[in-house]
Protein backbone atom coordinates (compact mmCIF):
# COMPACT_ATOMS: atom_id res chain seq x y z
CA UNK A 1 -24.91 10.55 -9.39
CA UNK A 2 -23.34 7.77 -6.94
CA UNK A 3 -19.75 8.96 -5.95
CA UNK A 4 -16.86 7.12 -4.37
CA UNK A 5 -15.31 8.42 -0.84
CA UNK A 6 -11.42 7.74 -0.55
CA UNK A 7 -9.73 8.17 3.08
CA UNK A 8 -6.08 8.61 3.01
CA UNK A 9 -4.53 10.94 0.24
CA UNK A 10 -1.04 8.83 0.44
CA UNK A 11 0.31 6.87 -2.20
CA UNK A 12 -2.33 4.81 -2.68
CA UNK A 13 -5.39 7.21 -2.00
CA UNK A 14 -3.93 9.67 -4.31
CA UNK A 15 -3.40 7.33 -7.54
CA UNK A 16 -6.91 5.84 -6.97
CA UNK A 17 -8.54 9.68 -6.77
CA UNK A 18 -7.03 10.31 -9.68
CA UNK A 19 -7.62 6.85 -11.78
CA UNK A 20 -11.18 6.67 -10.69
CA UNK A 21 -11.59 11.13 -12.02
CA UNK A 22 -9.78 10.27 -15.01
CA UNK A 23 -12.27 8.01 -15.88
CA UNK A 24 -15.14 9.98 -14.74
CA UNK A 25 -15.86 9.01 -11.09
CA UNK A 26 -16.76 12.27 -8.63
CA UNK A 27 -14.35 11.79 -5.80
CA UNK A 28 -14.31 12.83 -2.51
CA UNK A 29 -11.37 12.26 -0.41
CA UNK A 30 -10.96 12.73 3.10
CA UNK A 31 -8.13 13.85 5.19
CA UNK A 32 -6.85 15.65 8.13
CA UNK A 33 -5.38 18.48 6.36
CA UNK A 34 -7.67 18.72 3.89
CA UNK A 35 -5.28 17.83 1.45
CA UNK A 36 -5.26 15.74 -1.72
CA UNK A 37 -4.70 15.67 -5.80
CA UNK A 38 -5.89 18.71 -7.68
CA UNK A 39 -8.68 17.24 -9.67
CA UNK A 40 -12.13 18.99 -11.60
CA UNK A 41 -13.58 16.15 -10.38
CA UNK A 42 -11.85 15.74 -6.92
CA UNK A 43 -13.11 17.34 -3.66
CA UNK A 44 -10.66 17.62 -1.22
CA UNK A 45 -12.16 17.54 2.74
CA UNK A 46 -11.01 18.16 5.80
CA UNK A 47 -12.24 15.64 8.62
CA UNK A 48 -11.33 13.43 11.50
CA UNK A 49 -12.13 9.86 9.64
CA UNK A 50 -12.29 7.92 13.04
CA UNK A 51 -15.24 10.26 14.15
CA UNK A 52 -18.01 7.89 12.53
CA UNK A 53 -21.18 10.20 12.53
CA UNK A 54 -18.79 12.90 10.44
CA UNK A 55 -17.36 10.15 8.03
CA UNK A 56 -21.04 9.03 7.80
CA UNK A 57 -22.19 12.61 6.67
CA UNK A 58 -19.45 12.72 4.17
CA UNK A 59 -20.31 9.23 2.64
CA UNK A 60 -23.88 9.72 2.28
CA UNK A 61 -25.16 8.75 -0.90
CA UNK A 62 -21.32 7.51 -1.85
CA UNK A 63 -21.47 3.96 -4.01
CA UNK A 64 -17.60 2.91 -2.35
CA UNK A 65 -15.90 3.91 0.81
CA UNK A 66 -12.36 3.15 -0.01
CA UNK A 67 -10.06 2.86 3.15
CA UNK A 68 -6.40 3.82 1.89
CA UNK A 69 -5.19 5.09 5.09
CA UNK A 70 -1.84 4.09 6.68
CA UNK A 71 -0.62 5.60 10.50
CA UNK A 72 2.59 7.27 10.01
CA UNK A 73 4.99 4.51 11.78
CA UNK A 74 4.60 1.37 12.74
CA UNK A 75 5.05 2.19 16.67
CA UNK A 76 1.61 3.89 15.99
CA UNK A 77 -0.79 0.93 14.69
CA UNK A 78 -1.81 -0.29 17.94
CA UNK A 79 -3.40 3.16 18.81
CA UNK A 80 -4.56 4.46 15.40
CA UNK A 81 -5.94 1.82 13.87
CA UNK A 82 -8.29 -0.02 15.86
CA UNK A 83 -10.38 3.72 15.80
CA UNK A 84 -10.09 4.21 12.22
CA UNK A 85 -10.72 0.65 10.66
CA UNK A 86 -14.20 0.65 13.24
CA UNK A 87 -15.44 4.38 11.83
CA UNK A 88 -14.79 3.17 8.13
CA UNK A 89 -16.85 0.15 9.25
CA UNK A 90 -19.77 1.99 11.18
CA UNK A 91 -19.84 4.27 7.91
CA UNK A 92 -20.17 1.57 5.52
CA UNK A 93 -22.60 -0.04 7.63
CA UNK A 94 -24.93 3.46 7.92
CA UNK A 95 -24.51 4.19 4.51
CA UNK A 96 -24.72 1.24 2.59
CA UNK A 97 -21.67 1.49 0.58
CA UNK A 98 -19.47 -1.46 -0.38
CA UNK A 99 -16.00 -0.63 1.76
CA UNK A 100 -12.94 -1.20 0.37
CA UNK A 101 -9.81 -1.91 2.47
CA UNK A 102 -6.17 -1.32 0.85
CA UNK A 103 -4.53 -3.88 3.12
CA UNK A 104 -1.09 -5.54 2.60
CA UNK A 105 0.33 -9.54 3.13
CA UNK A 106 1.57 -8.73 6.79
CA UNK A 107 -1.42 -10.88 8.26
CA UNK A 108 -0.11 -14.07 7.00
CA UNK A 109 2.97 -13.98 8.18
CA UNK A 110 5.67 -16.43 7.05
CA UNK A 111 4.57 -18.46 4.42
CA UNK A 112 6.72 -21.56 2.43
CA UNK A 113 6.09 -21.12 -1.21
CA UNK A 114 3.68 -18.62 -3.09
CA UNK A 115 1.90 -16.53 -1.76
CA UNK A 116 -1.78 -17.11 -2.11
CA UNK A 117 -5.12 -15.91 -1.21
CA UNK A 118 -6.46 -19.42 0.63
CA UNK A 119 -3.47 -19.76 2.92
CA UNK A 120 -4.87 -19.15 6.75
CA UNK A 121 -3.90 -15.48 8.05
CA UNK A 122 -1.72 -16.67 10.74
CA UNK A 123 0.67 -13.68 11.48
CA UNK A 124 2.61 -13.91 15.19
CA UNK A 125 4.15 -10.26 15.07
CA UNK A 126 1.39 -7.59 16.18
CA UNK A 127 0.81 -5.20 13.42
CA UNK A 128 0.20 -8.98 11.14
CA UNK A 129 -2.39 -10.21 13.89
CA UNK A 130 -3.77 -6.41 13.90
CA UNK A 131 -4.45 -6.41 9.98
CA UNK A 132 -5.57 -9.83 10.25
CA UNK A 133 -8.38 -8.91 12.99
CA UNK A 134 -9.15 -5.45 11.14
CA UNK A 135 -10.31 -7.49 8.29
CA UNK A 136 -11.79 -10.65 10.49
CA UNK A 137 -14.13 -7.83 12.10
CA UNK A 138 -15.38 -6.38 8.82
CA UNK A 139 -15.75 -10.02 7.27
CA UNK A 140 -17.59 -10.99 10.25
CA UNK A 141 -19.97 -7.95 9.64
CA UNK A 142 -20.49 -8.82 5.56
CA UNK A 143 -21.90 -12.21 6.97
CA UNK A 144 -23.72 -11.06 9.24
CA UNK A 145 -25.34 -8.95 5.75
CA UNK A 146 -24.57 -5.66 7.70
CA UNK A 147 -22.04 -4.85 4.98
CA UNK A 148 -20.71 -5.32 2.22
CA UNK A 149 -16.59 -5.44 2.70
CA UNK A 150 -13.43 -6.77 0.14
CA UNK A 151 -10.31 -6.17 0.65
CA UNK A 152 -6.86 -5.72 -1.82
CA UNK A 153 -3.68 -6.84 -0.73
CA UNK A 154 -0.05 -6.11 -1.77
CA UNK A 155 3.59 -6.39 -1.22
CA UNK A 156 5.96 -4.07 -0.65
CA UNK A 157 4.88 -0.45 -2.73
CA UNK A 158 7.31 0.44 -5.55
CA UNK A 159 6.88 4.25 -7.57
CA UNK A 160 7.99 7.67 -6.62
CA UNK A 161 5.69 8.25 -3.61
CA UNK A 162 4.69 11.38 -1.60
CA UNK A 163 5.56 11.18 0.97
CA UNK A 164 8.45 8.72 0.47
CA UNK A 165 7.02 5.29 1.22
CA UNK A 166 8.53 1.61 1.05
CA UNK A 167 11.93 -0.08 1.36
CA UNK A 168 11.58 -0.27 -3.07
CA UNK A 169 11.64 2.96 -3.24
CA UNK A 170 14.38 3.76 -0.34
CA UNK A 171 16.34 1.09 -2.37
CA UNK A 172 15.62 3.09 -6.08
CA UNK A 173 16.90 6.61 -4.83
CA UNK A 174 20.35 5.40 -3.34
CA UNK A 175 20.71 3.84 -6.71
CA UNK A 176 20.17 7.10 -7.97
CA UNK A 177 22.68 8.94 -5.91
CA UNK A 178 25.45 5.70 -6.30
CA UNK A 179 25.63 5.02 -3.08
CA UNK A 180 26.37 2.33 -1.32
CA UNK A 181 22.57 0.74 -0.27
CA UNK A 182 22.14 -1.11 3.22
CA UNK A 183 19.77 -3.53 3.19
CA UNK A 184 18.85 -5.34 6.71
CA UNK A 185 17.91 -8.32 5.19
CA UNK A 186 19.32 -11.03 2.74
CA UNK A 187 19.60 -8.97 -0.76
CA UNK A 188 19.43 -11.92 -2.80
CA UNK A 189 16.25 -13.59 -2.01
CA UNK A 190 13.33 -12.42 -4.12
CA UNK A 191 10.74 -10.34 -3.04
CA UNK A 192 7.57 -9.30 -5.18
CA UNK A 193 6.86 -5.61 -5.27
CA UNK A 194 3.31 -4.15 -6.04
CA UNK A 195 3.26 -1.05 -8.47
CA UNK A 196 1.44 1.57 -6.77
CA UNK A 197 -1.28 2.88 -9.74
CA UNK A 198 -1.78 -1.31 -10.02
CA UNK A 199 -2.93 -1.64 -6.44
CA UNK A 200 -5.38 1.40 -7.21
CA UNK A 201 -6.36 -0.43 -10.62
CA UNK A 202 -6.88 -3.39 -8.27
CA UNK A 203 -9.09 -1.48 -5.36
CA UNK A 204 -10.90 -0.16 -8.10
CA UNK A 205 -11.85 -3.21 -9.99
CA UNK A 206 -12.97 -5.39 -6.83
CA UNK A 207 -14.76 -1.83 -5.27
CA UNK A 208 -17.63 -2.16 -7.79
CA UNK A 209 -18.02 -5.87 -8.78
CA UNK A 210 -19.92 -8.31 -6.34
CA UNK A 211 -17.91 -11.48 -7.07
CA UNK A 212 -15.16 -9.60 -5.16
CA UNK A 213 -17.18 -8.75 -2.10
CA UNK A 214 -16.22 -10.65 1.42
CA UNK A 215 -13.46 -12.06 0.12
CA UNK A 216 -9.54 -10.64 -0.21
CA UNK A 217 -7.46 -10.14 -3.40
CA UNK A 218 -3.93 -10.28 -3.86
CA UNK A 219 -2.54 -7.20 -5.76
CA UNK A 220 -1.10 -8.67 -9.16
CA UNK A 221 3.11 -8.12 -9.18
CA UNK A 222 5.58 -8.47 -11.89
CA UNK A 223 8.03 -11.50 -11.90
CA UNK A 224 9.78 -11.07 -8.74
CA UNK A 225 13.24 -9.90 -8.09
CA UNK A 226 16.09 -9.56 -5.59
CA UNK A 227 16.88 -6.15 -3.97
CA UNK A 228 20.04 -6.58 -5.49
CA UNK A 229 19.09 -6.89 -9.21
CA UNK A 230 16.14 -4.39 -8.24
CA UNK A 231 19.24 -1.88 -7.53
CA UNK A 232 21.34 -2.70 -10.34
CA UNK A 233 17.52 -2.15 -12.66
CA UNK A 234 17.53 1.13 -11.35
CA UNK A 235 21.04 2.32 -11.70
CA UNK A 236 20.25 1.65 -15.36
CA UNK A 237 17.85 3.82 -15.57
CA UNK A 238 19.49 6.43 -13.83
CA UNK A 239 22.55 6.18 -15.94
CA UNK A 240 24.98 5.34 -13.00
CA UNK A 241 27.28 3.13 -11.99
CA UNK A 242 26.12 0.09 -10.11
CA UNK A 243 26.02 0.73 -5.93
CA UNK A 244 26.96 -1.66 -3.61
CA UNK A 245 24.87 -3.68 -1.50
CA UNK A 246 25.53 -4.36 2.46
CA UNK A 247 23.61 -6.62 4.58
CA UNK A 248 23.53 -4.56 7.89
CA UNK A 249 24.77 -7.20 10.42
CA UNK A 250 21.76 -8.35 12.35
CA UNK A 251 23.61 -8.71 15.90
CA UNK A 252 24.54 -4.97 14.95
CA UNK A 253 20.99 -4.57 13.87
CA UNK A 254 19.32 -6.51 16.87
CA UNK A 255 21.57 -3.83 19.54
CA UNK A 256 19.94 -0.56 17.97
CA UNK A 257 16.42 -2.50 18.54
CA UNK A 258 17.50 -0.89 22.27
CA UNK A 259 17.08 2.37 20.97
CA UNK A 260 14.81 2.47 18.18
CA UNK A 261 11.05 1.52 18.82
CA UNK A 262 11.23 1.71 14.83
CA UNK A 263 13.94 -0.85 13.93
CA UNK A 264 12.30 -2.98 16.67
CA UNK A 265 9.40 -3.12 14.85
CA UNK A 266 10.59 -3.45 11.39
CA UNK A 267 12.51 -6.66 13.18
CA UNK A 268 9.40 -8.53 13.42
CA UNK A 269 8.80 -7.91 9.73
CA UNK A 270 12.66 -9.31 8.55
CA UNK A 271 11.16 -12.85 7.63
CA UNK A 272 9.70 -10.89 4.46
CA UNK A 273 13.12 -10.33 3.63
CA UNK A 274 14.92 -13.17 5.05
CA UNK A 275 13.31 -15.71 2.52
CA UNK A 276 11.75 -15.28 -0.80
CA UNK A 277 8.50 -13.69 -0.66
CA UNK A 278 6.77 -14.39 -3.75
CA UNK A 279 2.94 -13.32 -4.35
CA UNK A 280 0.45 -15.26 -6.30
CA UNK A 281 -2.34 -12.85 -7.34
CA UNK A 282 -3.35 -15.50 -10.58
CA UNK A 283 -7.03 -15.60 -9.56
CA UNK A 284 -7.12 -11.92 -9.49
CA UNK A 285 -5.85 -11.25 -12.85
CA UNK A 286 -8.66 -14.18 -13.56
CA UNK A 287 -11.40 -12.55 -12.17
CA UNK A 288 -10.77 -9.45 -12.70
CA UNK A 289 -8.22 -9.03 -15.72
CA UNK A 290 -6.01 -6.87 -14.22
CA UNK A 291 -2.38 -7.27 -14.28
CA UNK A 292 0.72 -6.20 -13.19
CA UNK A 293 2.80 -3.48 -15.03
CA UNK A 294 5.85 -4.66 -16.72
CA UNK A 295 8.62 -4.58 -14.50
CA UNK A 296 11.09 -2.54 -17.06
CA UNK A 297 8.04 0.24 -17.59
CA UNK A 298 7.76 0.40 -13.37
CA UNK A 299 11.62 1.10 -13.04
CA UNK A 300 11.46 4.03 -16.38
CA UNK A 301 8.05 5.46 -14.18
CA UNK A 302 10.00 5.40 -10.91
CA UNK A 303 13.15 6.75 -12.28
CA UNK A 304 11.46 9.65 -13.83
CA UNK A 305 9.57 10.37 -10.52
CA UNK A 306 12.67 10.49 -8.48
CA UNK A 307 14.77 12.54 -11.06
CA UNK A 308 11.72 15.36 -10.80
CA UNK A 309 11.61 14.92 -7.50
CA UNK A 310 15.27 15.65 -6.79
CA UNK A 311 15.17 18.67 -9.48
CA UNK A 312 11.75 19.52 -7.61
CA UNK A 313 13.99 19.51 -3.80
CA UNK A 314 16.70 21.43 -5.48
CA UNK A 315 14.38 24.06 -6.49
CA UNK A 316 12.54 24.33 -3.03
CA UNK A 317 9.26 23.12 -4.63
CA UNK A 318 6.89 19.86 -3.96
CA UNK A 319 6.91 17.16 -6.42
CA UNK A 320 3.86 15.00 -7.27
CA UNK A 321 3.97 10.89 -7.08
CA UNK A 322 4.16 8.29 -9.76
């Protein structure tokens, strides 16, 4: 029986192993620890994914190679993903399976108006350009017929994750604790946010169908809204009083770039923020059917992961992701 390799047990790796078990799929998912969801039908292994004759060994005979990595920090792309992205490729290549890239909007960089899958991938920060070559190389290899290569790609994650993963999420948990958010970006533009089990649902779908191979898919997202109204959603939920929201003052911001290789990279990425950002993933849901969550059942989900998560702290034990 074919079986589907995942790489990465974050966010995204780990709601994918567990969609694609659920429904009946033998998983294999590959890490450096060795770690991953508890699953009958998931095996958990323990490998260096940029060595390409290992990764090959594990993928033999595997239908999808899913890539659902991520480097820990942006200060690290430049020097862990080039490696990685060209082992997932020389595995898919050797094996034959169709690879499947969880990628996100960074390589178009500022857009005016929707965005959509035809506009040019035109990024001028590095990390855009990088994800923007990562998926030029492997699209250069599916015409060459070496491979076959597709590629998901979403906005900013929103759930519980685990590890603790977007600005969404940041955003959600100071609404739980009623505090007073920072935001270093205009709170009041609108911003699309991807669900995290709907970009699995989306890697999934275009993983296994040939219409979606050598081409990229936008992640479908509910309607759209501002951090602001995302916080005051959440407070809701959580039963609190509404936080404020502050606008860190970017000459403020711009002096700790000095300091922190971290904020100087998430400076490049401010125009996401600075503007609406709006995704258009229409053709998607036309293709493939799927579709994005309803916002109000994303913010109950996320609410109830971060409530078990804080119980889960306060009790000195791990809590899963949602």
């Amino acid at each position: 029986m074919a079986f589907h390799v995942i790489v990465g047990a974050g966010a995204l790796g780990t709601s994918l192993a567990l969609q694609l078990a659920d429904a009946g799929t033998e998983v294999r998912i590959v890490t450096r620890s060795g770690g991953g969801p508890e699953h009958p039908s998931v095996e958990r292994v323990r490998a260096d994914a940029t060595d390409a004759t290992e990764l090959t060994r594990i993928a033999h005979g595997a239908a999808v190679l899913y890539n659902c990595a991520n480097p820990p920090s942006y200060e690290l792309w430049e020097q862990h993903w080039p490696p990685l992205a060209a082992s997932l490729l020389e595995a898919a290549e050797r094996t034959g399976a169709v690879l499947a890239i969880g990628g996100n909007l960074y390589g178009y960089g500022p857009v005016d108006g929707p965005i959509h899958r035809d506009l040019p991938l035109a990024a001028a920060d590095h990390k855009g350009r990088l994800r923007a070559r990562m998926w030029e190389q492997a699209l250069a290899r599916h015409e060459a017929g070496a491979v076959r290569v597709t590629e998901v790609r979403a906005s900013d994650y929103m759930g519980c994750m685990n590890p603790k993963g977007s600005y969404p999420e940041f955003y959600a948990d100071q609404a739980r604790a009623r505090r007073r958010v920072f935001t270093f970006a205009d709170p009041d533009q609108a911003h699309s946010v991807a669900y995290v089990p709907d970009v699995a649902r989306t890697l999934a779908a275009v993983a296994t169908d040939e219409r979606a191979w050598g081409l990229g898919w936008h992640v479908p997202s509910p309607e759209a809204r501002t951090v602001r109204g995302m916080v005051d959603d959440m407070a809701r939920a959580f039963g609190v009083g509404r936080p404020s929201v502050t606008k860190v003052p970017r000459p403020l911001l711009r002096a700790a770039f000095r300091f922190s290789p971290f904020l100087r990279e998430v400076g490049e990425l401010l125009y996401q923020w600075d503007a609406p950002y709006v995704v258009d993933a229409s053709v998607t849901t036309e293709v493939f059917g799927v579709e994005a969550t309803p916002w109000e059942e994303i913010v109950r989900a996320t609410a109830a992961g971060l409530d078990a998560r804080a119980r889960a702290a306060r009790a000195g034990a791990p809590a899963g992701s949602s």
